[in-house]
N, C-alpha and C. Protein backbone atom coordinates (compact mmCIF):
# COMPACT_ATOMS: atom_id res chain seq x y z
N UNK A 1 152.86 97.77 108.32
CA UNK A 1 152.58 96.41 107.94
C UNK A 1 153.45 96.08 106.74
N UNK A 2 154.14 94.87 106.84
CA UNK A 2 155.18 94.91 105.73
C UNK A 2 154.32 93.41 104.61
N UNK A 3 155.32 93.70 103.78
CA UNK A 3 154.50 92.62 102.86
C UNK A 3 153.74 91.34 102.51
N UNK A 4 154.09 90.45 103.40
CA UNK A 4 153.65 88.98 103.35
C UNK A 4 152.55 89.40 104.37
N UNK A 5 152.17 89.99 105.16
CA UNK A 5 151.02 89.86 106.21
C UNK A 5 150.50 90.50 106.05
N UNK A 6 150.75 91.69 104.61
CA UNK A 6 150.04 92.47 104.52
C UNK A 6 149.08 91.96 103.34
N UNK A 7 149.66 90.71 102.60
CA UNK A 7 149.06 90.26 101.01
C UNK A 7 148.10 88.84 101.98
N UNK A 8 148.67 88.64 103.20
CA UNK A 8 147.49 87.81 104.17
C UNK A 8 146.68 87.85 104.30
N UNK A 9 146.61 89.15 104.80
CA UNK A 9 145.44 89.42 105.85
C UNK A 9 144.56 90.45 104.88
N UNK A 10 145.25 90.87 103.45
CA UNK A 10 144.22 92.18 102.62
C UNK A 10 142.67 91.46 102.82
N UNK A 11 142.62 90.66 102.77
CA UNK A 11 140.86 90.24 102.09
C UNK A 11 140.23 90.75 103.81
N UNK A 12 140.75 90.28 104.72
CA UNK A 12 140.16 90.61 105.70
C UNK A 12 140.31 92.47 106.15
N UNK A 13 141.06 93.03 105.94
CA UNK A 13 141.13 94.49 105.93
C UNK A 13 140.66 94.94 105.27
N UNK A 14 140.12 94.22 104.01
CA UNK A 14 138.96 94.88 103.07
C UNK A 14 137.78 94.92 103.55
N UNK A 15 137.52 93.79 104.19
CA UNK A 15 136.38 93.78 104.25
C UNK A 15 135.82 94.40 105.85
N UNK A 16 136.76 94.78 106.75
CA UNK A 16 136.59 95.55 107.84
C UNK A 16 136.37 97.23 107.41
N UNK A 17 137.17 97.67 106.50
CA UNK A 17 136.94 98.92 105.75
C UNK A 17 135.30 98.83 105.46
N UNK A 18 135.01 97.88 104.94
CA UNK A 18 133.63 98.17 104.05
C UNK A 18 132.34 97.99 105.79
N UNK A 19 132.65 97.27 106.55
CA UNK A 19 131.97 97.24 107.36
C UNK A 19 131.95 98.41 108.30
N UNK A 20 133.26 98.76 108.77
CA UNK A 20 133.90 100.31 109.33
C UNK A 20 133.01 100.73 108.74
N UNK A 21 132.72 101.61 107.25
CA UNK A 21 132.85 103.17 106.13
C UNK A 21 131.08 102.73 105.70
N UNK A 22 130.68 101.15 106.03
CA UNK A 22 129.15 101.39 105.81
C UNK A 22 128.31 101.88 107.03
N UNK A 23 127.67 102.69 106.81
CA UNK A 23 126.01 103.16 108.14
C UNK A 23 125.56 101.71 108.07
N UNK A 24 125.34 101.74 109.37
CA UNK A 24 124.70 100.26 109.76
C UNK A 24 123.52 101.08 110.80
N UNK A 25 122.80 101.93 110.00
CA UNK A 25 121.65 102.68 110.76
C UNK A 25 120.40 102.15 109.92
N UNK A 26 118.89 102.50 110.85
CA UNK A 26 118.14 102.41 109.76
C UNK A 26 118.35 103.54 108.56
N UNK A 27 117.58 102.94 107.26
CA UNK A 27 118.01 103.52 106.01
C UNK A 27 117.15 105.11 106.12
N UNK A 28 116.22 105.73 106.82
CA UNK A 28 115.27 107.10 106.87
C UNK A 28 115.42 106.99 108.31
N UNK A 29 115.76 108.51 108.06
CA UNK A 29 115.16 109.34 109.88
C UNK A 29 114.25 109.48 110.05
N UNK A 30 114.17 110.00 111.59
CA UNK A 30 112.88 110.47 112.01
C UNK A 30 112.29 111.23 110.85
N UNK A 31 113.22 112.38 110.34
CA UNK A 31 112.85 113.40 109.07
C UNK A 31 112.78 113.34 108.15
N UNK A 32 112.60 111.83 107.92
CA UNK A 32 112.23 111.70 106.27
C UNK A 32 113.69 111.73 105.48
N UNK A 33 114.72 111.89 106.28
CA UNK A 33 116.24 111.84 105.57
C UNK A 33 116.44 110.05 105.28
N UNK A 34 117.07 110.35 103.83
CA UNK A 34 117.55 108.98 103.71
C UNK A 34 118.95 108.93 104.36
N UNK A 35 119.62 107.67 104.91
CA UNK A 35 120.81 107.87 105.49
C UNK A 35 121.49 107.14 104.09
N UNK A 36 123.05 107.77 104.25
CA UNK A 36 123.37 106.53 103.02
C UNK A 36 125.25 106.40 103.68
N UNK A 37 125.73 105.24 102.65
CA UNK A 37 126.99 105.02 103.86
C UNK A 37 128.21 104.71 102.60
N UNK A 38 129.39 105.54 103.13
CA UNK A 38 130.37 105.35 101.74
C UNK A 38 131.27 103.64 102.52
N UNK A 39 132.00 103.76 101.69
CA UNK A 39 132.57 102.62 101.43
C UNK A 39 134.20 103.24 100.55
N UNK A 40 135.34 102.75 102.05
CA UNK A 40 136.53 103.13 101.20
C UNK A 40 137.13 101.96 101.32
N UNK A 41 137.55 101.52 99.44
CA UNK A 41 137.66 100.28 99.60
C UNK A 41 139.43 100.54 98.70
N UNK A 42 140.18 99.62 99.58
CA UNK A 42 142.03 99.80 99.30
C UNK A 42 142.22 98.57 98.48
N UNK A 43 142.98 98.55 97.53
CA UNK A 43 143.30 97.57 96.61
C UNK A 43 145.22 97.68 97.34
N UNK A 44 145.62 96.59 98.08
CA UNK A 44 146.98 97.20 98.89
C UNK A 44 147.92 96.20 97.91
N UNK A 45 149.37 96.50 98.29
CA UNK A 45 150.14 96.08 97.83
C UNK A 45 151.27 95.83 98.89
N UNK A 46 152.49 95.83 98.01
CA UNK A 46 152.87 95.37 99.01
C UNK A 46 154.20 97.05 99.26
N UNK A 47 155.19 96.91 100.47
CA UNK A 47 155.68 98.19 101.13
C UNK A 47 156.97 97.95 100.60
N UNK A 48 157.63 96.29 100.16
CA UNK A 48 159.09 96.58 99.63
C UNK A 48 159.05 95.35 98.64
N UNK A 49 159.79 95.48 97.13
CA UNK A 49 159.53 94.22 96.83
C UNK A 49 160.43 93.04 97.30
N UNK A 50 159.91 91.79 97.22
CA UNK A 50 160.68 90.79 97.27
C UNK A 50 160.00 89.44 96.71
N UNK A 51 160.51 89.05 96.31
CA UNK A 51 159.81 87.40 95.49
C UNK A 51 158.69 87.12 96.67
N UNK A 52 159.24 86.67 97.37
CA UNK A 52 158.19 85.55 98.47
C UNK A 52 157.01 86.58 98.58
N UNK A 53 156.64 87.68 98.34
CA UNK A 53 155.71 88.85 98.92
C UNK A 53 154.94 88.66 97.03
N UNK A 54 155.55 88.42 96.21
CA UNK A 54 155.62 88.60 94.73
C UNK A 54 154.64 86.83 94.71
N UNK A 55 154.94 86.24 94.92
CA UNK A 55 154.62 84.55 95.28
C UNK A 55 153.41 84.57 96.27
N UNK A 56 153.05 85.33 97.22
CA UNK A 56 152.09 85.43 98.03
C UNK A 56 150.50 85.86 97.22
N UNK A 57 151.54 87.15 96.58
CA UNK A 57 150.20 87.93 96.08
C UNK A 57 149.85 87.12 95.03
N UNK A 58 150.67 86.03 93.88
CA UNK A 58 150.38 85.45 92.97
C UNK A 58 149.17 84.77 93.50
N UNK A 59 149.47 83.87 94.13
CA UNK A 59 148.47 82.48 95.14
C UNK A 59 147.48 83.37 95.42
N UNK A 60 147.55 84.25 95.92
CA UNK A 60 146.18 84.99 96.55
C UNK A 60 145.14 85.09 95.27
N UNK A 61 146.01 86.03 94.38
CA UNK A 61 145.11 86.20 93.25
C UNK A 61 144.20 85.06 92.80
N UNK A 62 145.09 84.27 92.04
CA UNK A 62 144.69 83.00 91.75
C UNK A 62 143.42 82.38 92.49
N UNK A 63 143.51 82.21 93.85
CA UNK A 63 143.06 81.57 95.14
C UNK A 63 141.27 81.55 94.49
N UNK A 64 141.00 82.55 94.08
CA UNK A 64 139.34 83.48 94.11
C UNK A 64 138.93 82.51 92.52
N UNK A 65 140.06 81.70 91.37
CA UNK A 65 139.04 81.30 90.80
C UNK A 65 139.49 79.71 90.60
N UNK A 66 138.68 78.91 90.56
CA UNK A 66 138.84 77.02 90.62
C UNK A 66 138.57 77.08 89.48
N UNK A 67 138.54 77.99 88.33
CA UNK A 67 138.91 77.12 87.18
C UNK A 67 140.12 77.50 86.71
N UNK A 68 140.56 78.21 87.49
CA UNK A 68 141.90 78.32 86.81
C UNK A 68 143.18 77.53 86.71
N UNK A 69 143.93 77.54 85.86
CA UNK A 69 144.91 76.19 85.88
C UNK A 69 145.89 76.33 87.21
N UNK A 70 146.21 77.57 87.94
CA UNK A 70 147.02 77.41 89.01
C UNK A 70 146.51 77.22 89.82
N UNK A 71 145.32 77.67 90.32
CA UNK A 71 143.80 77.06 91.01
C UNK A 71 144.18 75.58 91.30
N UNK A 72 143.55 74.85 89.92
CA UNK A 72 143.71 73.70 90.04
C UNK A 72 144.56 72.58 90.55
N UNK A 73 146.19 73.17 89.43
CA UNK A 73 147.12 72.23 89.56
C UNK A 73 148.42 72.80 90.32
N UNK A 74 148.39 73.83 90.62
CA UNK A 74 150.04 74.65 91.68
C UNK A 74 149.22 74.79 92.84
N UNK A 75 148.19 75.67 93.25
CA UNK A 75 147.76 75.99 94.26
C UNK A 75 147.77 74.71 95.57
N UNK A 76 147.17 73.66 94.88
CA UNK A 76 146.91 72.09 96.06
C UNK A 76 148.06 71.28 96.18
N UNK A 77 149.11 71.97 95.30
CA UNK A 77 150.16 70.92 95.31
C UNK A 77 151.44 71.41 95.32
N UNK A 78 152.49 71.43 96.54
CA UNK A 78 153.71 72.08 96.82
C UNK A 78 154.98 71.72 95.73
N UNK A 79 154.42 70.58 95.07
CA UNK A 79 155.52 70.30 93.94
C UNK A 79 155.06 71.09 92.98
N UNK A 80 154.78 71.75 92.76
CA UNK A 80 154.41 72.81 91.28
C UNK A 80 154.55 74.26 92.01
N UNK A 81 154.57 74.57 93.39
CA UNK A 81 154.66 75.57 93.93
C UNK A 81 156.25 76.76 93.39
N UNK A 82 157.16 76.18 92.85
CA UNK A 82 158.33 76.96 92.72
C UNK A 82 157.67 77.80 91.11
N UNK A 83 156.78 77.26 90.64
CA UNK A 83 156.61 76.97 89.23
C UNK A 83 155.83 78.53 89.18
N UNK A 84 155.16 79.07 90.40
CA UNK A 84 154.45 80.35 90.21
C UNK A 84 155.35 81.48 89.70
N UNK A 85 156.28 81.83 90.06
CA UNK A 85 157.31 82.21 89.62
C UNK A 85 158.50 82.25 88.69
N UNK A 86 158.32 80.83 87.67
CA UNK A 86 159.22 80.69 87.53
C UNK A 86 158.98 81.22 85.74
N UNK A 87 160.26 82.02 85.41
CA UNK A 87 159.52 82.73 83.62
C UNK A 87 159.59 81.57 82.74
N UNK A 88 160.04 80.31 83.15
CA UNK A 88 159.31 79.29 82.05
C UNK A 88 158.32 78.82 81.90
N UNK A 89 157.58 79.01 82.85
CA UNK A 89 156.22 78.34 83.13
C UNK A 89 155.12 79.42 82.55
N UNK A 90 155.33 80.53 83.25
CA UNK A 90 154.60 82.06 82.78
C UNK A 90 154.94 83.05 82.70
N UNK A 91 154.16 83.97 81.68
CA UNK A 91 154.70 85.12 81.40
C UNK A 91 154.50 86.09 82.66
N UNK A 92 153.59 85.45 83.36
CA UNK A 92 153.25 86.60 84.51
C UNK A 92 154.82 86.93 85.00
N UNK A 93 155.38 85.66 85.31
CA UNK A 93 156.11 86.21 86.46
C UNK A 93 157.23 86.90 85.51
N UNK A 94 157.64 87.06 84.31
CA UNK A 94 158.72 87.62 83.73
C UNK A 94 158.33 89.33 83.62
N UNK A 95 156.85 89.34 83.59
CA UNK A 95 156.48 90.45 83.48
C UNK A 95 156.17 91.51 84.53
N UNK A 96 155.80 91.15 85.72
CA UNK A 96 155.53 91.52 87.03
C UNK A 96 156.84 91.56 87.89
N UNK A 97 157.70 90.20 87.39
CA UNK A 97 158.80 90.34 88.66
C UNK A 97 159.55 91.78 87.73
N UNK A 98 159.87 91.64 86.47
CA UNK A 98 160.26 92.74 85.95
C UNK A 98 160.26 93.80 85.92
N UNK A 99 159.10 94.64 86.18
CA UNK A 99 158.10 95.37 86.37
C UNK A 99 158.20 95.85 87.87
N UNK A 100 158.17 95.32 88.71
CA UNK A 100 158.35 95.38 90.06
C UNK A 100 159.33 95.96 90.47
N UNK A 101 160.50 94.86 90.01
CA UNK A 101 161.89 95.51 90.70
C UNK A 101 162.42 96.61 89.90
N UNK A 102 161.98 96.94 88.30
CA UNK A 102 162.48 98.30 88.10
C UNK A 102 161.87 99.04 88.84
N UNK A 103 160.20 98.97 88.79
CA UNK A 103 159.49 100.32 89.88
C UNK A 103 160.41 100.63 91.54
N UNK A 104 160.26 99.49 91.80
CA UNK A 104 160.35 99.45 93.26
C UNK A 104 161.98 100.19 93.43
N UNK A 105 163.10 100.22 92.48
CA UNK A 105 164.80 100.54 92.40
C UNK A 105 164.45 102.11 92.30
N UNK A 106 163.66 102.52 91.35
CA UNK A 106 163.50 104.02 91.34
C UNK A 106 162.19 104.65 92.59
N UNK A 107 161.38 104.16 93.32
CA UNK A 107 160.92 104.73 94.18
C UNK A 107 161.70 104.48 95.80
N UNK A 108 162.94 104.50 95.66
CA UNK A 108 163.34 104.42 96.75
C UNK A 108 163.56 102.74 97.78
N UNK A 109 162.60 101.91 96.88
CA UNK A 109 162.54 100.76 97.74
C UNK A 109 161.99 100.67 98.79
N UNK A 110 160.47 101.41 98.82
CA UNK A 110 159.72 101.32 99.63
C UNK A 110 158.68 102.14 98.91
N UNK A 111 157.64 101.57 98.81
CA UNK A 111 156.23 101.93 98.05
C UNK A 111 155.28 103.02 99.11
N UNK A 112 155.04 103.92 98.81
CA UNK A 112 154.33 105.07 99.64
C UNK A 112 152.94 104.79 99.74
N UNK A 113 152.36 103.97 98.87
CA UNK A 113 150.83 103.74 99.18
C UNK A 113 150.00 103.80 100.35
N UNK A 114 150.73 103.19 101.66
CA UNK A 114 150.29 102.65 102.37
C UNK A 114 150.00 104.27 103.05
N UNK A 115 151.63 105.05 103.35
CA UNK A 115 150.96 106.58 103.91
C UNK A 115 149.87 107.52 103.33
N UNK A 116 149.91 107.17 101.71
CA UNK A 116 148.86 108.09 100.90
C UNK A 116 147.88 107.39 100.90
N UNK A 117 147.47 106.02 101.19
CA UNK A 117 145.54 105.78 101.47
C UNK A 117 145.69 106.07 102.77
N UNK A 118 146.25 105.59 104.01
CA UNK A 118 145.84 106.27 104.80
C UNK A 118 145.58 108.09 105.01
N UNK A 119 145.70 108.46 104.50
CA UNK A 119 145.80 110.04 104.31
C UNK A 119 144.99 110.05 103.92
N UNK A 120 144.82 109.85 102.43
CA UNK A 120 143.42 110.12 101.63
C UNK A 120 142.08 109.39 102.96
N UNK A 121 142.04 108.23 103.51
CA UNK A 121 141.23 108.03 104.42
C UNK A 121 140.90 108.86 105.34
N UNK A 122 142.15 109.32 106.39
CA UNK A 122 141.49 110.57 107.45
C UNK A 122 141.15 111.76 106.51
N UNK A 123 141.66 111.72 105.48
CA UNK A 123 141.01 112.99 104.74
C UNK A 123 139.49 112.64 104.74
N UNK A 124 138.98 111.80 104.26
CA UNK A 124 137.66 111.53 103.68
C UNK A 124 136.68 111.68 105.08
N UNK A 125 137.31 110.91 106.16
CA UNK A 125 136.65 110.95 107.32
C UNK A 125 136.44 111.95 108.24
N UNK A 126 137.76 113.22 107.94
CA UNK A 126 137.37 114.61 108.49
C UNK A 126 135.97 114.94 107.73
N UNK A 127 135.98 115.22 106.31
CA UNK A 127 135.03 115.27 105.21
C UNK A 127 133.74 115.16 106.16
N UNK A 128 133.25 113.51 106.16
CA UNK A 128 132.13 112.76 106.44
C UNK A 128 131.80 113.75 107.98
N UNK A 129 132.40 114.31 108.77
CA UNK A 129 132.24 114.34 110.42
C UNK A 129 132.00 115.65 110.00
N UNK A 130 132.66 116.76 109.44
CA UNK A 130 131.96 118.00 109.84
C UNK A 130 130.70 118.24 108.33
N UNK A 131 130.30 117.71 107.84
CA UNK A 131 128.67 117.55 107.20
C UNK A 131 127.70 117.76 107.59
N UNK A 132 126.84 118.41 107.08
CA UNK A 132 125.29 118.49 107.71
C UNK A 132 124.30 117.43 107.52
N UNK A 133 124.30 116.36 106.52
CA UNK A 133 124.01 116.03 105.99
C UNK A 133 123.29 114.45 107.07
N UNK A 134 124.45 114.16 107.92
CA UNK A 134 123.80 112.84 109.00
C UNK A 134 124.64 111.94 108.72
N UNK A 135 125.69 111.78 107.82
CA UNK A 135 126.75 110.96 107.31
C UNK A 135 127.99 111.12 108.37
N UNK A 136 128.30 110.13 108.84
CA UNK A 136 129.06 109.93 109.97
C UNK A 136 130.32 109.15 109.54
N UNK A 137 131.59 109.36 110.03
CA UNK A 137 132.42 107.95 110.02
C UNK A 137 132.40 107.37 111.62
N UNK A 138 132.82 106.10 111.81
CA UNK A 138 132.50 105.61 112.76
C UNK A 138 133.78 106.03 113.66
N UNK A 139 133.41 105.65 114.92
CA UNK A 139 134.54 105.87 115.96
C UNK A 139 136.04 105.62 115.91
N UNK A 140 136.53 106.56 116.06
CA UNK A 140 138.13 105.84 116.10
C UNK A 140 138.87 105.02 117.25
N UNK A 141 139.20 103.79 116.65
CA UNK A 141 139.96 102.76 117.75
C UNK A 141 140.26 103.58 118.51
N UNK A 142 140.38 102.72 120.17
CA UNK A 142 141.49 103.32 121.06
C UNK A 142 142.78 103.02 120.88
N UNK A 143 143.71 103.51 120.78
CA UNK A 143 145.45 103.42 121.06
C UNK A 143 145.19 101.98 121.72
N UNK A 144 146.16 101.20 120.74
CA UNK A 144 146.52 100.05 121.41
C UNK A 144 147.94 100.28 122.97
């Protein structure tokens, strides 16, 4: 998944994780066991940098509060839209785009996150399956 569809669609892949990684069982067994249900929750980014992916995730951020001034006055209105980005307007973007493209020049130009949570995930979910405990992860998709 590469960057712009990946800073899209995060809120909804978050929240399939948390629905996936929760027990949706009753909360006690037959045996008096309480069941209980983890929750692996990914804070993602993005896989290569580039402004427009840098501009996505800005708006997104933003998006979650209405009092905020880009909320208010860039977010509803495409004439202030160049302005998320731009280092006269804010320090964000002098600091982040900065920040970014040195990280991103020394890791190769492609961010590994995405193979190391998934990893750390089937790790966790081998974990959960061979337990005694009644803690399950849920089924794995079929192959598209």
């Amino acid at each position: 998944m590469k960057g712009t569809a990946c800073v899209k669609i995060l809120p909804f892949l978050i929240t399939c994780m948390i629905i996936s990684f929760t027990i949706c069982y009753t909360p006690v067994t037959a045996h008096g066991q309480t069941k209980i249900g983890v929750i692996f929750v990914i804070h993602g980014g993005m896989d290569t940098y580039e402004p427009q992916y840098m501009w996505d995730s800005s708006v997104q951020q933003f998006s979650y509060d209405p009092n905020h001034s880009i909320y208010k006055f860039v977010i509803w209105n495409s004439f202030f839209w160049p302005l998320v980005l731009d280092p006269a307007f804010t320090d964000y973007a002098v600091r982040f785009i900065r920040m970014y493209a040195f990280e991103y020049e020394r890791i190769g130009g492609t961010d590994p996150f995405h193979t190391v949570s998934e990893a750390q995930m089937a790790d966790m979910k081998a974990e959960l399956d061979k337990n005694p405990y009644g803690v399950i992860s849920p089924p794995a998709k079929p192959e598209a």
